[in-house]
N, C-alpha and C. Protein backbone atom coordinates (compact mmCIF):
# COMPACT_ATOMS: atom_id res chain seq x y z
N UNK A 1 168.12 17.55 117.45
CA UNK A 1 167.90 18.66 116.55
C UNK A 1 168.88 19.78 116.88
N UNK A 2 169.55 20.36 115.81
CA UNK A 2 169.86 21.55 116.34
C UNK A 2 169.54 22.87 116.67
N UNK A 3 170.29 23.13 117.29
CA UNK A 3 169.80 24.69 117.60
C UNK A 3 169.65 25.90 116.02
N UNK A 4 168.91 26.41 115.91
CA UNK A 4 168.76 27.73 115.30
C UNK A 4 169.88 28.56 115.01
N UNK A 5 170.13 28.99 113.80
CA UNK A 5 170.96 29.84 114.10
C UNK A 5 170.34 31.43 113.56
N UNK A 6 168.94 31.51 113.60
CA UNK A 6 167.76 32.39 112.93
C UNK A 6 167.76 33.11 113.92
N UNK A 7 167.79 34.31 113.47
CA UNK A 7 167.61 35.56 114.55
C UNK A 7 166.06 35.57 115.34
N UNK A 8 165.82 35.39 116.45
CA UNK A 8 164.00 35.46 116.74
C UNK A 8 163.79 36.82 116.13
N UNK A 9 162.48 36.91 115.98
CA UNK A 9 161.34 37.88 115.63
C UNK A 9 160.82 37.79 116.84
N UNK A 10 159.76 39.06 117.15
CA UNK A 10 159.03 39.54 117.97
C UNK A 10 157.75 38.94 117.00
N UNK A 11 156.52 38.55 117.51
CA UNK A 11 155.42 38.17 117.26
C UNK A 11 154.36 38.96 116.81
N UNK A 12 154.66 39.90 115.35
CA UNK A 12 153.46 41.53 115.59
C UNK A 12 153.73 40.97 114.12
N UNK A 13 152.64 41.14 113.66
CA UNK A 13 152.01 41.49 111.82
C UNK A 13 151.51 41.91 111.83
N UNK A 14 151.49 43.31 110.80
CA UNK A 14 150.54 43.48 110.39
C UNK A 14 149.61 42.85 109.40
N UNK A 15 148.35 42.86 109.51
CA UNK A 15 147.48 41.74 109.36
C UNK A 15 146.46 42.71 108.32
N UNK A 16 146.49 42.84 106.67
CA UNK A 16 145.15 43.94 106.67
C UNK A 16 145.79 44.93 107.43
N UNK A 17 144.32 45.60 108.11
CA UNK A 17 144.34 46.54 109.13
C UNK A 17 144.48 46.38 110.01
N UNK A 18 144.52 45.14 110.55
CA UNK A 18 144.82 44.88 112.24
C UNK A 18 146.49 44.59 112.26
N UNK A 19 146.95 44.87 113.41
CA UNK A 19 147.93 44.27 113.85
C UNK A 19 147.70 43.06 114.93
N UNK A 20 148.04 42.16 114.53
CA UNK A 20 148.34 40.88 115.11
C UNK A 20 149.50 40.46 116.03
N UNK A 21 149.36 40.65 117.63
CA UNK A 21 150.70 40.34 118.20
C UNK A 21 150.33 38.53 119.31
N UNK A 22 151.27 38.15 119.72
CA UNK A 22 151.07 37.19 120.40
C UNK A 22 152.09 37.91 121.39
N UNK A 23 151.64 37.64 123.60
CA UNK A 23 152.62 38.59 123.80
C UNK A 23 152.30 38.04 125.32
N UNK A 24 153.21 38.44 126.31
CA UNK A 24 153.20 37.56 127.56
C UNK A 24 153.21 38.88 128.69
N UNK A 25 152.58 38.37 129.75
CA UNK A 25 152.32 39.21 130.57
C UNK A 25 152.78 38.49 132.59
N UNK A 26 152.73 39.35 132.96
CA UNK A 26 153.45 38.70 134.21
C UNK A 26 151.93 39.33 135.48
N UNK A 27 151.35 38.74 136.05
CA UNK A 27 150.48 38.97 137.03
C UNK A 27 151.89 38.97 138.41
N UNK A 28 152.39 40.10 139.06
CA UNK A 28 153.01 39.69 140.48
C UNK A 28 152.62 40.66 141.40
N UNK A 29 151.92 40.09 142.28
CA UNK A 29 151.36 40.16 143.41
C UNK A 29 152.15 40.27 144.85
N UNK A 30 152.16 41.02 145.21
CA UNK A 30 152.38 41.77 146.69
C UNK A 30 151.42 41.91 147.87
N UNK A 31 150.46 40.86 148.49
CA UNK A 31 150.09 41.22 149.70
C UNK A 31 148.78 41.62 148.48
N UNK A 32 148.13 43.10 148.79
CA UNK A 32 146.96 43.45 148.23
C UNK A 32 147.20 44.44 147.45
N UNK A 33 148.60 44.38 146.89
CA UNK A 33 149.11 45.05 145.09
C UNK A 33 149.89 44.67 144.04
N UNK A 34 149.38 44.85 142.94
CA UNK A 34 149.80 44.27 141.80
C UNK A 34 150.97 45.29 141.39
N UNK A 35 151.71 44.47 140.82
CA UNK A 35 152.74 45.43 139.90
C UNK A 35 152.35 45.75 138.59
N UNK A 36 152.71 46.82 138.54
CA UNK A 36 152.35 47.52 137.11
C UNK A 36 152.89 48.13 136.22
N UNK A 37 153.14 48.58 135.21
CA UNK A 37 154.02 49.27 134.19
C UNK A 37 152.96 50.92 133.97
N UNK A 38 154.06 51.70 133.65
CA UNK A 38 153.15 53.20 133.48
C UNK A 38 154.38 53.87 132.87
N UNK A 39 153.74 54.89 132.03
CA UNK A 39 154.83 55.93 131.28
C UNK A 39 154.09 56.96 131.72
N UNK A 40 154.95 58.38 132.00
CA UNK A 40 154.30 59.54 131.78
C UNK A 40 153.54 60.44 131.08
N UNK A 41 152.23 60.61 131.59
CA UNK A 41 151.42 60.64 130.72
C UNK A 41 150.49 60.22 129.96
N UNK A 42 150.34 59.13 130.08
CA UNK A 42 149.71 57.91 129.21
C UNK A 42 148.08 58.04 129.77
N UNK A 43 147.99 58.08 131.12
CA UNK A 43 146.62 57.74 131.63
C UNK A 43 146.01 56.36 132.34
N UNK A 44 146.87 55.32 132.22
CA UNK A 44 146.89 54.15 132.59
C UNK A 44 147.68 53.18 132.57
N UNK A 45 147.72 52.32 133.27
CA UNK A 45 148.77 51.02 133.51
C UNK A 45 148.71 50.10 132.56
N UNK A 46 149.85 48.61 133.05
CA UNK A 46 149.71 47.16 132.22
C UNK A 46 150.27 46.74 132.80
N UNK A 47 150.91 45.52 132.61
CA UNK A 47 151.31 44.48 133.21
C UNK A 47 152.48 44.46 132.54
N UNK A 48 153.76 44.09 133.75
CA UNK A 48 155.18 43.98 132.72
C UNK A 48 154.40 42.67 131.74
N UNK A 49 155.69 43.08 130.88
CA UNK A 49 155.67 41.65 129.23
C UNK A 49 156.20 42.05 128.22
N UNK A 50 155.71 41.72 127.40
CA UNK A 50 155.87 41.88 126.16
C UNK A 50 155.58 40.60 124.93
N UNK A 51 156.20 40.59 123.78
CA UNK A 51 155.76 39.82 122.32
C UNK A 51 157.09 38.78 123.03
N UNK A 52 156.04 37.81 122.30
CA UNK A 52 156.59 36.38 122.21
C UNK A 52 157.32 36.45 120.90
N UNK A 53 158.52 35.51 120.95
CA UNK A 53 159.59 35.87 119.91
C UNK A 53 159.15 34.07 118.86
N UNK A 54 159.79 34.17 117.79
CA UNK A 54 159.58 33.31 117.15
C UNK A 54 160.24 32.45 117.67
N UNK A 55 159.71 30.94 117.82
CA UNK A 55 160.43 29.57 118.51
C UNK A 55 161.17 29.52 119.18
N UNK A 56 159.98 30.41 120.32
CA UNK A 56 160.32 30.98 121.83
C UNK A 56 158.27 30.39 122.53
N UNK A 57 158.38 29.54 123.65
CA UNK A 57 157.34 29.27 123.81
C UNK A 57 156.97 30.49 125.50
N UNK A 58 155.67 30.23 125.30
CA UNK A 58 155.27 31.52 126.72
C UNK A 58 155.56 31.73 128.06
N UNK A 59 156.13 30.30 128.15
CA UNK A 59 156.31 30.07 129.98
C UNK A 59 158.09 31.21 129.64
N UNK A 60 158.61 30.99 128.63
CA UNK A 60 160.00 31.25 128.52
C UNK A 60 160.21 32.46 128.37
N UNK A 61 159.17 33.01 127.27
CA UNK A 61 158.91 34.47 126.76
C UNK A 61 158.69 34.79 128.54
N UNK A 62 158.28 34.75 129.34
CA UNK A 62 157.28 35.42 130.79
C UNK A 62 158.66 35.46 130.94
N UNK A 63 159.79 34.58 131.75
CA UNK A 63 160.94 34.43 132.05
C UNK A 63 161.60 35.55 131.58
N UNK A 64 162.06 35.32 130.49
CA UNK A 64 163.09 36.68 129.55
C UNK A 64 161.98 37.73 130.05
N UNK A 65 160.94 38.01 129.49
CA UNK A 65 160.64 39.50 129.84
C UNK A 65 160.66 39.82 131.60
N UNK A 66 160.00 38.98 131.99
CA UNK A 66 160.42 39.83 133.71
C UNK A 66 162.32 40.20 134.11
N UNK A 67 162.92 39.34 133.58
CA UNK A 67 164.22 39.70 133.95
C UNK A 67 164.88 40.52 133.13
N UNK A 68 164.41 40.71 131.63
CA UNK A 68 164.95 42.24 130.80
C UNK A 68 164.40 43.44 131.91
N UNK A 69 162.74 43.48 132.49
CA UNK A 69 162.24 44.29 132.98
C UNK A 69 162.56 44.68 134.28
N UNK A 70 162.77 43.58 135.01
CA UNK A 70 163.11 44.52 136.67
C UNK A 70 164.64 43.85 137.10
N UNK A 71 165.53 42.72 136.19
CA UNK A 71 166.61 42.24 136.42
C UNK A 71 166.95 41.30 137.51
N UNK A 72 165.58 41.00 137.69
CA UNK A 72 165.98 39.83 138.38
C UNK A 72 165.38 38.46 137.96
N UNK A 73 165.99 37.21 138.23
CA UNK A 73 165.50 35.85 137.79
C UNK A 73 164.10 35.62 138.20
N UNK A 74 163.22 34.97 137.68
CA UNK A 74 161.79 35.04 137.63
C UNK A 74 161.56 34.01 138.81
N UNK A 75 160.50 34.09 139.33
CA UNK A 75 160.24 33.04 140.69
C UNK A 75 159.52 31.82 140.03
N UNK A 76 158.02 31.17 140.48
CA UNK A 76 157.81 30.36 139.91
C UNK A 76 156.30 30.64 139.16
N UNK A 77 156.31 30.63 137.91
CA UNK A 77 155.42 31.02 137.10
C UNK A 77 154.27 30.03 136.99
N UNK A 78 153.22 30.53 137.18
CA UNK A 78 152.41 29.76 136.90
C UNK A 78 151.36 30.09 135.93
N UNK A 79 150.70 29.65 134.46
CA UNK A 79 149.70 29.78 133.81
C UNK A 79 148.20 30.39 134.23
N UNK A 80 147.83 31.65 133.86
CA UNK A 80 146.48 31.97 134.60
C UNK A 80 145.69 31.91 133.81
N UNK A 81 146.21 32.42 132.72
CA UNK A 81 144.82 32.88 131.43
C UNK A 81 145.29 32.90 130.53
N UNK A 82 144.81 33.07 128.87
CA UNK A 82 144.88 33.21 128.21
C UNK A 82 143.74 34.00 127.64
N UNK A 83 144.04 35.10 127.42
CA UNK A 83 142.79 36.24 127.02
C UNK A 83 143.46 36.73 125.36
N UNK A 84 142.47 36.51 124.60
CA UNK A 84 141.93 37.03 123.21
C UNK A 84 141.43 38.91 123.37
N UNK A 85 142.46 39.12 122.91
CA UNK A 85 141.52 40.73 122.72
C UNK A 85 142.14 41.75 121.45
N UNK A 86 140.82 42.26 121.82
CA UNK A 86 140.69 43.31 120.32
C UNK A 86 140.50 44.36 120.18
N UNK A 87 140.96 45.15 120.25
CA UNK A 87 141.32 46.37 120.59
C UNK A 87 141.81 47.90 119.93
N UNK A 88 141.58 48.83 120.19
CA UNK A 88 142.28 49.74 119.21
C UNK A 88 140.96 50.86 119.02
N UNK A 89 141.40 51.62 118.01
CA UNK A 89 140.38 52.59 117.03
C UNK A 89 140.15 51.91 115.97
N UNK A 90 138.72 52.21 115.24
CA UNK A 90 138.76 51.80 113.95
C UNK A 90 140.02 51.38 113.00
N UNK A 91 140.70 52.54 112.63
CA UNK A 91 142.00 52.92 111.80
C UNK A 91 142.80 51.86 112.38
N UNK A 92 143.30 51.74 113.69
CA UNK A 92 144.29 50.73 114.10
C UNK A 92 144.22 49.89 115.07
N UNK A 93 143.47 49.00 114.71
CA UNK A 93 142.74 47.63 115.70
C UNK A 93 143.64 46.37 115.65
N UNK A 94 143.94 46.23 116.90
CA UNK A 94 145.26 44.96 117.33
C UNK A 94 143.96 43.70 117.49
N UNK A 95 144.27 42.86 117.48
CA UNK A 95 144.24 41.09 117.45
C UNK A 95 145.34 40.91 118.28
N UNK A 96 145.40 40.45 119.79
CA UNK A 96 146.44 40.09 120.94
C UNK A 96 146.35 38.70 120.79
N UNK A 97 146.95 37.96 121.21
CA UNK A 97 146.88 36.68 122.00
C UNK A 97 147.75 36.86 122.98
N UNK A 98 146.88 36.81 124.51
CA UNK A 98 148.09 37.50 125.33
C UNK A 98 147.89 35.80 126.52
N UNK A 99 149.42 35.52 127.05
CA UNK A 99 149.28 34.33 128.09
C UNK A 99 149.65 35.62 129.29
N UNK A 100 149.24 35.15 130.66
CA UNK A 100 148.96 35.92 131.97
C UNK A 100 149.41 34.63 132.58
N UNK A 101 150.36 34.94 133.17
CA UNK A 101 151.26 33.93 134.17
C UNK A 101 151.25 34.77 135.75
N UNK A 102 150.60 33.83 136.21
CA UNK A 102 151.46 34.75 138.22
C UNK A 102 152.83 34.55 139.00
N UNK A 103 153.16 35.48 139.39
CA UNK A 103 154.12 35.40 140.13
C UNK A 103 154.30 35.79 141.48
N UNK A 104 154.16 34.75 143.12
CA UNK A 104 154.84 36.03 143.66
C UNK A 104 155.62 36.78 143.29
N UNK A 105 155.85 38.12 144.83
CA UNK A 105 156.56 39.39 144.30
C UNK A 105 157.89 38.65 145.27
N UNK A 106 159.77 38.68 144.69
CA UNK A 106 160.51 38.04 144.91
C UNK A 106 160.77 39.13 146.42
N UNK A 107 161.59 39.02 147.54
CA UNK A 107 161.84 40.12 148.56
C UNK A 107 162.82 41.02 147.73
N UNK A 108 163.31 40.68 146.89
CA UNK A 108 163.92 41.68 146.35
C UNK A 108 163.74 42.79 145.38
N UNK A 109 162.32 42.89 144.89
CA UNK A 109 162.00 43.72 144.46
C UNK A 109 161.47 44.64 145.34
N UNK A 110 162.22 46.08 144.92
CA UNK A 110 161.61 47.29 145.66
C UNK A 110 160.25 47.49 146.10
N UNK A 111 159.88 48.32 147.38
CA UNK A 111 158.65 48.45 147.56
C UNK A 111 158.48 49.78 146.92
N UNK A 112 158.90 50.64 146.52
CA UNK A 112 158.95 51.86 146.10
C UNK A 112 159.15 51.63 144.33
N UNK A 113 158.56 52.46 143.67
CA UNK A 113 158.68 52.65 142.15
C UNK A 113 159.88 52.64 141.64
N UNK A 114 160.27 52.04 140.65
CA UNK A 114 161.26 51.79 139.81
C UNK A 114 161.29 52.18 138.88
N UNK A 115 162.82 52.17 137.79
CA UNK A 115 162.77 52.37 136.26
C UNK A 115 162.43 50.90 135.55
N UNK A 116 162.13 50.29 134.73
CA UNK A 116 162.06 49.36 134.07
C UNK A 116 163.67 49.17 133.21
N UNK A 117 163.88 47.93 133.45
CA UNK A 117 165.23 48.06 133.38
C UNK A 117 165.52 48.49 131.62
N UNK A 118 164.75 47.68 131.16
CA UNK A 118 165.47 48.05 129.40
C UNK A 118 164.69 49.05 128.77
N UNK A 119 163.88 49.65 129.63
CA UNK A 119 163.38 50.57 129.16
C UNK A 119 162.80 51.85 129.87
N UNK A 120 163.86 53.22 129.67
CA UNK A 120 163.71 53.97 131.32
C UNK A 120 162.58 55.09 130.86
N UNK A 121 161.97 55.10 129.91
CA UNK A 121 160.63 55.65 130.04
C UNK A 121 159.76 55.07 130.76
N UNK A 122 159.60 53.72 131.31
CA UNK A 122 158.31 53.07 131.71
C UNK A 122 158.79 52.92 133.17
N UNK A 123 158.31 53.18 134.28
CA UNK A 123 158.23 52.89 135.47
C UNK A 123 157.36 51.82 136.27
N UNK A 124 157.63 51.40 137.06
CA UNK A 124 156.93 49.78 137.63
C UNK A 124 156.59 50.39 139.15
N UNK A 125 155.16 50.04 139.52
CA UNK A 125 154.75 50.51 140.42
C UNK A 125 154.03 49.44 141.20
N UNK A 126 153.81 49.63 142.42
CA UNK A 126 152.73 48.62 143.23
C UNK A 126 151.11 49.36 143.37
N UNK A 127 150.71 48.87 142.37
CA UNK A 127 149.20 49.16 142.67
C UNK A 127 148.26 48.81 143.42
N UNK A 128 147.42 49.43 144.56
CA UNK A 128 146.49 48.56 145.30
C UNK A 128 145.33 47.85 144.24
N UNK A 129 144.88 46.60 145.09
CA UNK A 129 144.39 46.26 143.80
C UNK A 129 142.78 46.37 143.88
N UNK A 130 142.59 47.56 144.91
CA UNK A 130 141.29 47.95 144.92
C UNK A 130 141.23 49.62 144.03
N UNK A 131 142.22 50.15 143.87
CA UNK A 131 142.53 50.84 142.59
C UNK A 131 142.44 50.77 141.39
N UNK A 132 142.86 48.90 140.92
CA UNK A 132 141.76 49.43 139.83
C UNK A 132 140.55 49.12 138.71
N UNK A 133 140.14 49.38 139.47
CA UNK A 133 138.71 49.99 139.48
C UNK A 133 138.46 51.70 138.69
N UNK A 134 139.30 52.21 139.75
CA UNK A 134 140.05 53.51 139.40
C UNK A 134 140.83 54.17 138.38
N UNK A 135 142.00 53.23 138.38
CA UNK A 135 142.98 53.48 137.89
C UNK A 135 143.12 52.74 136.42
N UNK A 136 142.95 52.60 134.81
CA UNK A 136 142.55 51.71 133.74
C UNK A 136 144.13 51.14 134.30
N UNK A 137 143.92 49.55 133.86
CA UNK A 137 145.12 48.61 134.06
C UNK A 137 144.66 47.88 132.59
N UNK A 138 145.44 47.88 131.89
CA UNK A 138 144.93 46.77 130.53
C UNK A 138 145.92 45.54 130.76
N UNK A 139 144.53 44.70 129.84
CA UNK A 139 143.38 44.95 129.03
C UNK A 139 142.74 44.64 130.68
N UNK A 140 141.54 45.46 130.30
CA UNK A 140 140.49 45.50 131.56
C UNK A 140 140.03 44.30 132.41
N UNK A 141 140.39 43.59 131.54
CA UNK A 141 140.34 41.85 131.98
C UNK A 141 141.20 41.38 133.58
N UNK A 142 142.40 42.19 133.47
CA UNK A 142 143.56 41.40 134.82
C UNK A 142 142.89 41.12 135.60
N UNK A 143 141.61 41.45 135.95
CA UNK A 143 141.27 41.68 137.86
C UNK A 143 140.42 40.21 137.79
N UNK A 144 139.58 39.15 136.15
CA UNK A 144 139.61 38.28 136.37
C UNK A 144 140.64 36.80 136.26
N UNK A 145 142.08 37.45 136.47
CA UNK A 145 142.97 36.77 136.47
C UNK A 145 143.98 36.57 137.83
N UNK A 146 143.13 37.78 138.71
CA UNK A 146 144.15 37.82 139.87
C UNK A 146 143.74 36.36 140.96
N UNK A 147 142.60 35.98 141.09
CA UNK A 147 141.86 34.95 142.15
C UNK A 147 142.05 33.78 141.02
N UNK A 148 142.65 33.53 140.46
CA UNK A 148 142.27 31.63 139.26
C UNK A 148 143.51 30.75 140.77
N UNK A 149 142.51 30.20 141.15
CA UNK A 149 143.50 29.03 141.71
C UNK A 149 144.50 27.75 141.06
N UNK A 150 144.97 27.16 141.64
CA UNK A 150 145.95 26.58 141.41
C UNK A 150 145.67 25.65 141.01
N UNK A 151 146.13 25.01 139.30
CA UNK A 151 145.19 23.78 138.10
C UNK A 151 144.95 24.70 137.74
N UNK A 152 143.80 25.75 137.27
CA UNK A 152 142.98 26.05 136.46
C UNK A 152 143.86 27.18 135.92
N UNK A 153 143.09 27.08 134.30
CA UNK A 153 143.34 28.18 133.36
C UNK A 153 142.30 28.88 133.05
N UNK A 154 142.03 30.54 132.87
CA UNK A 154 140.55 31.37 132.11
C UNK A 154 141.24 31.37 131.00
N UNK A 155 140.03 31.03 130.16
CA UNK A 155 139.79 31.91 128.60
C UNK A 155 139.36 32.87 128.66
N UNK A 156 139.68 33.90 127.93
CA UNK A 156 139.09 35.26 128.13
C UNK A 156 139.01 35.37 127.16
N UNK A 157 138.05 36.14 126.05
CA UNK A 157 137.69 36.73 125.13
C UNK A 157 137.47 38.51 125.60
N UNK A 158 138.33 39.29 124.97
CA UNK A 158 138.20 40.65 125.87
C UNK A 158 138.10 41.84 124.60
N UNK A 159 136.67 42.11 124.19
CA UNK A 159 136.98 43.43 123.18
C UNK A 159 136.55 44.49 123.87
N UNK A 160 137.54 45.66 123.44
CA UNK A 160 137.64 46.95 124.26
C UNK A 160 137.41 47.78 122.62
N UNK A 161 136.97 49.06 123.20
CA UNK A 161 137.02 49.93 122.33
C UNK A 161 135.92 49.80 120.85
């Protein structure tokens, strides 16, 4: 078959009133902290990622986004979850399909806070991961994705808001 010569799309419709994204997330773990994404101001964290591109599958989407995000080649990914969530205000309620892959943290990522590489509003931090609790990390779900051993996948069904 050949290759494509179709520009990818990012994975977001609007749907009705919902927006509909499909979108990949990176679980990487440090000892007893997670990495996290934060903008100023916001009030809470996430997980690097982002939208899965059109006839682009998730293990690949995880790949490209950790290395747009901190620039370096991804370690070895493994499948944790797949969490359903729904989310939003009345007025503007998302439909996710989000995949949660783990990663160790590589020695070469900083122990100290960073810019996100393609994007220097968002900063990447090491969160303890008894913080949060504390601290909102979305979707509220990560903390049953951090312990899934090795084989197994969670389903998550996760409505917030």
């Amino acid at each position: 078959m050949q290759p494509s010569n179709r520009r990818p799309f990012d994975i977001r419709l609007p749907l009705g009133d919902v927006k509909f994204s499909v979108r990949v997330a990176v679980l990487c773990t440090r000892g007893d902290r997670l990495l996290t994404n934060t903008e100023p101001g916001i009030g809470f964290h996430y997980l690097p990622g982002g939208a899965v591109t059109t006839d682009e599958d998730s293990a690949t989407a995880a790949a490209r986004e950790w290395t747009e995000e901190t620039g370096l080649p991804p370690g070895p990914l493994r499948l944790v979850g797949v969490v359903e969530s729904f989310f939003g205000p009345a007025n503007h309620r998302q439909h996710e399909i989000g995949f949660y892959y783990h990663t160790p943290a590589p020695a070469e990522l900083p122990d100290n806070p960073f810019t996100v590489q393609d994007n220097p509003g968002v900063t990447c931090h090491w969160l303890p991961m008894n913080d949060t609790e504390s601290t909102p990390v979305y979707p509220l779900v990560i903390r049953d994705l951090l312990d899934v051993p090795p084989g197994e996948i969670r389903h998550i069904v996760n409505r917030e808001g």
